[in-house]
C-alpha atoms as a PDB file:
ATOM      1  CA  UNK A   1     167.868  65.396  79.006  1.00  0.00           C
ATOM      2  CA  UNK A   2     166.090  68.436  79.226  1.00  0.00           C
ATOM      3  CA  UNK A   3     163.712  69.777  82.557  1.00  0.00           C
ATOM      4  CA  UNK A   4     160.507  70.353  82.778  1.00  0.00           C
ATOM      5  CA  UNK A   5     161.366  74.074  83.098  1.00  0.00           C
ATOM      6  CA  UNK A   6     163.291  74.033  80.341  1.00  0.00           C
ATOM      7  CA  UNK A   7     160.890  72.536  77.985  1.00  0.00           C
ATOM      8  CA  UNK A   8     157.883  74.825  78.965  1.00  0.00           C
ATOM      9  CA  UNK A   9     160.078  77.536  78.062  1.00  0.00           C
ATOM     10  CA  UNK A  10     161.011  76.230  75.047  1.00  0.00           C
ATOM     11  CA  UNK A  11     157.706  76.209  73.937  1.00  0.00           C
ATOM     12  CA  UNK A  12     156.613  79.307  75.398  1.00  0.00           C
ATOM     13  CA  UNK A  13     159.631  80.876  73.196  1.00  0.00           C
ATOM     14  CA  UNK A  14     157.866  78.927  70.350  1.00  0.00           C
ATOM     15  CA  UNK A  15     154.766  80.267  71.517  1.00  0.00           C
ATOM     16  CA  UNK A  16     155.728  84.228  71.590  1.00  0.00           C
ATOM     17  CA  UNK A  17     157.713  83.515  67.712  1.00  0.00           C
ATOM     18  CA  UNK A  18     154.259  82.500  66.108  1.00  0.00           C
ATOM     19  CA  UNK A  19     152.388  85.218  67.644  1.00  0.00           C
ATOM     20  CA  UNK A  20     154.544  87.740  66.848  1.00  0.00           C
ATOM     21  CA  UNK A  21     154.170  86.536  63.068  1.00  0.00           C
ATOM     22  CA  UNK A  22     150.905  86.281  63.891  1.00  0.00           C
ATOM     23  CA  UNK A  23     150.434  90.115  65.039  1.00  0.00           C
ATOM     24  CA  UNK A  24     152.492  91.656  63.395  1.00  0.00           C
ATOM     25  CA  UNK A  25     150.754  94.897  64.569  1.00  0.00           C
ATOM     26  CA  UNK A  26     150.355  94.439  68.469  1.00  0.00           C
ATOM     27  CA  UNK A  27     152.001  96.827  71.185  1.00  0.00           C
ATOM     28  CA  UNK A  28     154.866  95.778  72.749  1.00  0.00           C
ATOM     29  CA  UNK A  29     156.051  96.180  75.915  1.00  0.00           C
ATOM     30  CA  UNK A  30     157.872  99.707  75.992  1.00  0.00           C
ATOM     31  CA  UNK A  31     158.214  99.799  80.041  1.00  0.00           C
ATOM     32  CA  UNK A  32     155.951 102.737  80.404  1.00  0.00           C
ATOM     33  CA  UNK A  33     152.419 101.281  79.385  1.00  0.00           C
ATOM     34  CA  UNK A  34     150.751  98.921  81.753  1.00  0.00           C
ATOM     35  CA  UNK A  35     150.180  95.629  81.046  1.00  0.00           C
ATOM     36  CA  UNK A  36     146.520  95.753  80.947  1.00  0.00           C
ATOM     37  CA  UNK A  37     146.330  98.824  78.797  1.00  0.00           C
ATOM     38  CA  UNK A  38     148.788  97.569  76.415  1.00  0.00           C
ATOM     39  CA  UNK A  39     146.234  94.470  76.222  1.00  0.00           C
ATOM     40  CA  UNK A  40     143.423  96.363  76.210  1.00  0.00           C
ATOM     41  CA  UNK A  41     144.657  98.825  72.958  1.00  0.00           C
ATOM     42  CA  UNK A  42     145.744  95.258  71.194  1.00  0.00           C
ATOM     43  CA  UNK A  43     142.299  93.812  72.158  1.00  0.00           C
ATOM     44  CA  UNK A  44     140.943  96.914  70.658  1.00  0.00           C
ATOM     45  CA  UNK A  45     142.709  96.835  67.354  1.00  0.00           C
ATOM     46  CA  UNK A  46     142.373  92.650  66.821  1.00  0.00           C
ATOM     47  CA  UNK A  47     138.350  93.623  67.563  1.00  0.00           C
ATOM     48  CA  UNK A  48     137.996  96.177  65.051  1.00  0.00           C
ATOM     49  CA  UNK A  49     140.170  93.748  62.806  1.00  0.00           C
ATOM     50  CA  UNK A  50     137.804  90.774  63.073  1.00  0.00           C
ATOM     51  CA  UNK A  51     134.510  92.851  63.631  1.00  0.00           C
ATOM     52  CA  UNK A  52     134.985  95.577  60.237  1.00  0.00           C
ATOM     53  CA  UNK A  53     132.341  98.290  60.331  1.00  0.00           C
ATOM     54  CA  UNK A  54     131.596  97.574  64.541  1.00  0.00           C
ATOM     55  CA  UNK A  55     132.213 100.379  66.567  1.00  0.00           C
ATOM     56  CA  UNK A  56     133.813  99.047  69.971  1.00  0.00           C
ATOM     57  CA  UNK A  57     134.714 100.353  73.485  1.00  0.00           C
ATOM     58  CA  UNK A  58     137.556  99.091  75.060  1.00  0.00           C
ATOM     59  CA  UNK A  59     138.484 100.332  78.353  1.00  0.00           C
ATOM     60  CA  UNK A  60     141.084  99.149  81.164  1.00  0.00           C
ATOM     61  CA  UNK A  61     140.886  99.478  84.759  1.00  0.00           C
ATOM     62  CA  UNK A  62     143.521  99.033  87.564  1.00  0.00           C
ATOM     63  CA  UNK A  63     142.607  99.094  91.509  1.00  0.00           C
ATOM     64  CA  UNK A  64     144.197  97.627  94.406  1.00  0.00           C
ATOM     65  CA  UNK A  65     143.127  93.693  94.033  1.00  0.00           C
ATOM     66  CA  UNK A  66     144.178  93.865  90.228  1.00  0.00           C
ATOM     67  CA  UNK A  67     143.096  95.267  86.942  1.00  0.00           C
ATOM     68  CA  UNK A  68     139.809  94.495  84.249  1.00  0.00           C
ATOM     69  CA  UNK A  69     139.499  95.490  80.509  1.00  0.00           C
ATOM     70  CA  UNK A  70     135.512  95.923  79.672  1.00  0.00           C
ATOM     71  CA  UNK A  71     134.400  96.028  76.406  1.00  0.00           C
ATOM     72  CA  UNK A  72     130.668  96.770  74.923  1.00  0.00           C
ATOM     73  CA  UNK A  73     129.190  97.589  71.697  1.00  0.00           C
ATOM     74  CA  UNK A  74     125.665  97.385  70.145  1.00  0.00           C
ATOM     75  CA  UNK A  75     124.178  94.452  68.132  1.00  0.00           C
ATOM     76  CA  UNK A  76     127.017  93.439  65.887  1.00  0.00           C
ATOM     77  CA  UNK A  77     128.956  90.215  66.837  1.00  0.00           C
ATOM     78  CA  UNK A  78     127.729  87.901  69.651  1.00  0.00           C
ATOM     79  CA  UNK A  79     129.110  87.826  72.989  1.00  0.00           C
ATOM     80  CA  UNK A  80     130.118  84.079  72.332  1.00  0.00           C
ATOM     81  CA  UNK A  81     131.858  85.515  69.247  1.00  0.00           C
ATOM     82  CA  UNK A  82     133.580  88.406  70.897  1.00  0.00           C
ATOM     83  CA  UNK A  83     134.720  86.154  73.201  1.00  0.00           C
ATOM     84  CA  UNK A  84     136.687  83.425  71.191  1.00  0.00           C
ATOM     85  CA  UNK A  85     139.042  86.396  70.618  1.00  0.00           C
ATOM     86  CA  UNK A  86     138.667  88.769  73.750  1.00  0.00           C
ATOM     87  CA  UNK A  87     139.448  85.100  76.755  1.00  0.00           C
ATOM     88  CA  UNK A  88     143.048  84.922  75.697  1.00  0.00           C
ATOM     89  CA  UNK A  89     143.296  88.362  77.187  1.00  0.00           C
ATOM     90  CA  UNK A  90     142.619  87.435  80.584  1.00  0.00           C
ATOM     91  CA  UNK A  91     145.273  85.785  82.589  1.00  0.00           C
ATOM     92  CA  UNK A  92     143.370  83.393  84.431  1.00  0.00           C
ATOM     93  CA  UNK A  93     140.077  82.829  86.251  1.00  0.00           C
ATOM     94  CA  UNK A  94     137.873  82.764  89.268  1.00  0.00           C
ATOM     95  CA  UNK A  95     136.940  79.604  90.734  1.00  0.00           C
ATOM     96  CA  UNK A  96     134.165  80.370  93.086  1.00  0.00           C
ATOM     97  CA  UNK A  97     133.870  76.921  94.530  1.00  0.00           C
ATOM     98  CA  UNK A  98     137.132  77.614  95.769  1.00  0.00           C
ATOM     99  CA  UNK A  99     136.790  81.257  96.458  1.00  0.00           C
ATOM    100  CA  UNK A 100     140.156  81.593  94.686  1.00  0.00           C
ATOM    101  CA  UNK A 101     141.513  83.239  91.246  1.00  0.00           C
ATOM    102  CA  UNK A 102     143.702  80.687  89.580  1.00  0.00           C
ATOM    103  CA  UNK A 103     146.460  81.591  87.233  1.00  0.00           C
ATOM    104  CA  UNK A 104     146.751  80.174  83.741  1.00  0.00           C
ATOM    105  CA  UNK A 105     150.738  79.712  83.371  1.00  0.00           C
ATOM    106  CA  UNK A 106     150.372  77.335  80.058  1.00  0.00           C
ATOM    107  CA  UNK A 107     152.615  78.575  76.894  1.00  0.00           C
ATOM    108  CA  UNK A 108     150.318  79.843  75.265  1.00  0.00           C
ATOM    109  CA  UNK A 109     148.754  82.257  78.182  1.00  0.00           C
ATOM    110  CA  UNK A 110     152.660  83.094  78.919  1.00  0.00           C
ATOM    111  CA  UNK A 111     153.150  84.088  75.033  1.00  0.00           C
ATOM    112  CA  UNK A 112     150.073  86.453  74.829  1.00  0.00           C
ATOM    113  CA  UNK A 113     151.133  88.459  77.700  1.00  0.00           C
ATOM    114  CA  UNK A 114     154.104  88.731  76.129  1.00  0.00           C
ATOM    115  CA  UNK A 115     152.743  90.026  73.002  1.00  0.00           C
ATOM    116  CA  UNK A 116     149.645  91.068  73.783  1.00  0.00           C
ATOM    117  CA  UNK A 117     149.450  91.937  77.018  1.00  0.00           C
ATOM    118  CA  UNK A 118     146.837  90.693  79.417  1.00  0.00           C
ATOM    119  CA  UNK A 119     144.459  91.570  82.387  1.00  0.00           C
ATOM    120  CA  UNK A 120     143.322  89.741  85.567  1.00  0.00           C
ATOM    121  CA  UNK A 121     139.367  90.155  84.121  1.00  0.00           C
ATOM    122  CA  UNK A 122     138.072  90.401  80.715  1.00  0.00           C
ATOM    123  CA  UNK A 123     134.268  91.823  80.594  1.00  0.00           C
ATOM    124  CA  UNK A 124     132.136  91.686  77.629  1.00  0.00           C
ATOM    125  CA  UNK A 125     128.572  93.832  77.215  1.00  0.00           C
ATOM    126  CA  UNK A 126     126.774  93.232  74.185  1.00  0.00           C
ATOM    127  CA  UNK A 127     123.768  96.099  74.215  1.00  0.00           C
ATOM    128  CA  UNK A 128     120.804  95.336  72.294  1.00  0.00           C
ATOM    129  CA  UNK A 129     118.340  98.090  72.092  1.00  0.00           C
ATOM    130  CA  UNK A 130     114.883  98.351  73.604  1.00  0.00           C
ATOM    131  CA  UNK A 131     112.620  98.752  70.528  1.00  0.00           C
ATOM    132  CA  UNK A 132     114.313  96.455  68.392  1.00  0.00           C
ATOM    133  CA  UNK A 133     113.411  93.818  71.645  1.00  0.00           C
ATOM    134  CA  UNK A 134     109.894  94.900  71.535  1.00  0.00           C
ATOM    135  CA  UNK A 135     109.653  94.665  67.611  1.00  0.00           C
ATOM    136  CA  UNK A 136     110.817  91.054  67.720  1.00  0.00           C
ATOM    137  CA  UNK A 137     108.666  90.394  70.547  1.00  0.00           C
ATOM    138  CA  UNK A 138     105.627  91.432  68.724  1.00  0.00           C
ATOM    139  CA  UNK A 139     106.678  89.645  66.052  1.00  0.00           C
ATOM    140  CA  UNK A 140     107.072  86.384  67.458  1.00  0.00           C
ATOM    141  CA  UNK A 141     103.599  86.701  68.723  1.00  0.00           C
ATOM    142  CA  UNK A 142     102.395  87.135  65.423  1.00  0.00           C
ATOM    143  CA  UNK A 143     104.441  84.224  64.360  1.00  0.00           C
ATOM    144  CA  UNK A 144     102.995  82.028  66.972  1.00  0.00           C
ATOM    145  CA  UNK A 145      99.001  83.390  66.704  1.00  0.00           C
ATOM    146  CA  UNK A 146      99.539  84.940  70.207  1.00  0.00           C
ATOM    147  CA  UNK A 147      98.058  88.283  71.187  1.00  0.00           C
ATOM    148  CA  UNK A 148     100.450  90.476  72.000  1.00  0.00           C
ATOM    149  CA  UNK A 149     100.017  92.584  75.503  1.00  0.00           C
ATOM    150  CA  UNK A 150     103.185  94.237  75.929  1.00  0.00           C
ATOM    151  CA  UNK A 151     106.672  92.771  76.571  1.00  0.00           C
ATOM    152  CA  UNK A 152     105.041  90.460  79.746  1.00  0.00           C
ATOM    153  CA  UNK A 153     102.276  88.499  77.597  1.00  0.00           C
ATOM    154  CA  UNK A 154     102.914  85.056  78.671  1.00  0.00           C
ATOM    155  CA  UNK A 155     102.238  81.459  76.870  1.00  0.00           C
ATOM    156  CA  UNK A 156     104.279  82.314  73.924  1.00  0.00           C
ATOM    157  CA  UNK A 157     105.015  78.797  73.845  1.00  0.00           C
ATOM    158  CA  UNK A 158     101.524  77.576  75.369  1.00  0.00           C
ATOM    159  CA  UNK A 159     100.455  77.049  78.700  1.00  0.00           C
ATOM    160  CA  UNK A 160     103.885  75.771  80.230  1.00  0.00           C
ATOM    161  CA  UNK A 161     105.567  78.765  78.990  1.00  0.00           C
ATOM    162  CA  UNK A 162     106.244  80.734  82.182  1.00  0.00           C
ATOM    163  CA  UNK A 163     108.647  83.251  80.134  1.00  0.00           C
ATOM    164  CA  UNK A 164     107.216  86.658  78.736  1.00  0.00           C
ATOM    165  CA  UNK A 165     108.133  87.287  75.564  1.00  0.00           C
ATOM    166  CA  UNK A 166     110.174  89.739  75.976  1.00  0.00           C
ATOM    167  CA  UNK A 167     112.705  87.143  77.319  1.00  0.00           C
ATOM    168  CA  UNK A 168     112.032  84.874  74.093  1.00  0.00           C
ATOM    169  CA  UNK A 169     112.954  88.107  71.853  1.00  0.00           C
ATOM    170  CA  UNK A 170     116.409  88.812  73.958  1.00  0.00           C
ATOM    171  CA  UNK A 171     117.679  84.842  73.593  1.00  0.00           C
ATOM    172  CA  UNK A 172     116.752  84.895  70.101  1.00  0.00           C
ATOM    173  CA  UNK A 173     118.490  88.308  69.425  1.00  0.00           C
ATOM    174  CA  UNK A 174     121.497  87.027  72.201  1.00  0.00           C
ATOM    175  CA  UNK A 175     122.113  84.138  69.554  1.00  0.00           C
ATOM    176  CA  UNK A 176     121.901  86.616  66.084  1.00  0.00           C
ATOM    177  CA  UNK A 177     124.867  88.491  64.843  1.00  0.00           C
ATOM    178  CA  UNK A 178     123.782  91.978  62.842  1.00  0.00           C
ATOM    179  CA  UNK A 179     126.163  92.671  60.209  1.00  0.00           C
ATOM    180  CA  UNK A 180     126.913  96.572  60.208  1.00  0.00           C
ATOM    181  CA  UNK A 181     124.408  98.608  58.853  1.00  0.00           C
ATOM    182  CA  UNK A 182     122.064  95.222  58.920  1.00  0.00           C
ATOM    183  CA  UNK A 183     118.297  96.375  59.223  1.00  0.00           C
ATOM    184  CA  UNK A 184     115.642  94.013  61.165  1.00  0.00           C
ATOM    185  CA  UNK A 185     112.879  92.676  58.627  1.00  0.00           C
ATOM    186  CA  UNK A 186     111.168  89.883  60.799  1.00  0.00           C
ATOM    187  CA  UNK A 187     111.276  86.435  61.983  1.00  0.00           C
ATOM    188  CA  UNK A 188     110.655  83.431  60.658  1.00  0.00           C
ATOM    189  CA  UNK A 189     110.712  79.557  62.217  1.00  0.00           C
ATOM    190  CA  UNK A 190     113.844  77.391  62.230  1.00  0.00           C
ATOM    191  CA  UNK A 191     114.068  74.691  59.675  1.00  0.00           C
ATOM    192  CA  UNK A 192     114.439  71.304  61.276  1.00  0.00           C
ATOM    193  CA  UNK A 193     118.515  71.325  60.675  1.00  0.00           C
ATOM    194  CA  UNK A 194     118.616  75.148  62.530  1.00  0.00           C
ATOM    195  CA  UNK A 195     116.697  73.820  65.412  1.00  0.00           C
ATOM    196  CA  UNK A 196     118.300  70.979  66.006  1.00  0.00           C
ATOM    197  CA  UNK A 197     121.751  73.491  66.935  1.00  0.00           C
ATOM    198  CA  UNK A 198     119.780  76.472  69.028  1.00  0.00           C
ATOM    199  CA  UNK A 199     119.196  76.638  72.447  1.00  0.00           C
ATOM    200  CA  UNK A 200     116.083  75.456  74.027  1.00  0.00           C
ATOM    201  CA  UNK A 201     113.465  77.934  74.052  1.00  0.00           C
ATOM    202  CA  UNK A 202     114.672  79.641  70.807  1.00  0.00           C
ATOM    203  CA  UNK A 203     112.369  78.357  67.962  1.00  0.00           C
ATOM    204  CA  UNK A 204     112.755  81.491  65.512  1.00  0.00           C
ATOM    205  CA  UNK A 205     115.352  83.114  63.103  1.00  0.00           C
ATOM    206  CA  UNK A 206     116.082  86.792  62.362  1.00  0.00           C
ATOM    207  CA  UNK A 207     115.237  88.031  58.679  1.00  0.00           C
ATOM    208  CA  UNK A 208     117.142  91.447  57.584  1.00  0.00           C
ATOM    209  CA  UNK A 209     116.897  93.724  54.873  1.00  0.00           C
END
């Protein structure tokens, strides 16, 4: 009868086989590149693999409490999207309830730093640009028979509304992924099936060109 030990490694060792298959391309450990820039060059490379045509930076960090990988880009994919393939890179997480950084020692964490590599912090920083904000802002206005003032006017959503537009146009544009070279066209309302899987306060989708 086997430990517990002993069967966590065995499927740890199962774990680091199918993502080796898996990535065929990652950096491995050549015991002269840190583990957080070895994660932070595969990060790069499964990014631009995913995300074709979206430029990415991808930078790593190292100081005395541990190390960070931070990663921005304009429009393109969503942060929620980035994400699903950017968490596996960090090694664990803060709990602030506790005040304490817990370690994630499952399989599958222990086979992508392995592989991969990983960091103590994973940042992401989608950047959306300032006119395209304002253009959807004005935009929703128009949609909704509201004058628009400037990014402040109020009531987009009537009186209870106490959100400027400006904040209406960033969630909607938070939620929409640009394909590259996508252009901005409009807005237009959700059908009853799109709203019924937004978050509240988002009532419009983005038309392109």
């Amino acid at each position: 009868m086997i430990t517990q030990t002993e069967f966590t490694k065995m499927l740890t060792g199962a774990e680091i086989a199918a993502l080796r298959a898996r990535y065929p391309w990652a950096k491995l450990d050549d015991g002269k590149t840190s583990r957080h820039a070895r994660a932070a060059w595969n990060l790069r490379k499964e990014l631009k693999l995913n995300f074709p045509g979206i430029k990415f930076r991808v930078r790593s960090d190292s100081y005395s409490m541990g190390d960070s990988i931070h990663i921005d880009w304009t429009l393109g994919p969503t942060s929620n999207q980035v994400q699903a393939v950017s968490r596996k890179y960090q090694y664990g997480w803060f709990d602030g309830m506790e005040d304490l950084y817990n370690f994630d020692h499952s399989p599958e964490s222990q086979a992508v730093g392995e592989i991969l590599g990983q960091s103590k912090y994973v940042f992401e920083q989608r950047k959306i640009p300032g006119d395209l904000i304002d253009r959807v802002g004005k935009d929703l206005c128009g949609l909704q028979r509201v004058e628009y003032q400037g990014p402040y006017t109020m009531h987009l959503l009537g009186n209870m509304d106490g959100e400027p537009v400006e904040q209406h146009a960033r969630a909607l544009l938070w939620e929409t992924p640009f394909a590259p070279g996508a252009e901005y066209a409009g807005v237009r309302y959700m059908t009853p099936e799109e709203h019924q899987h937004s978050p509240v306060g988002v009532f419009a989708v983005v038309l392109f060109k």
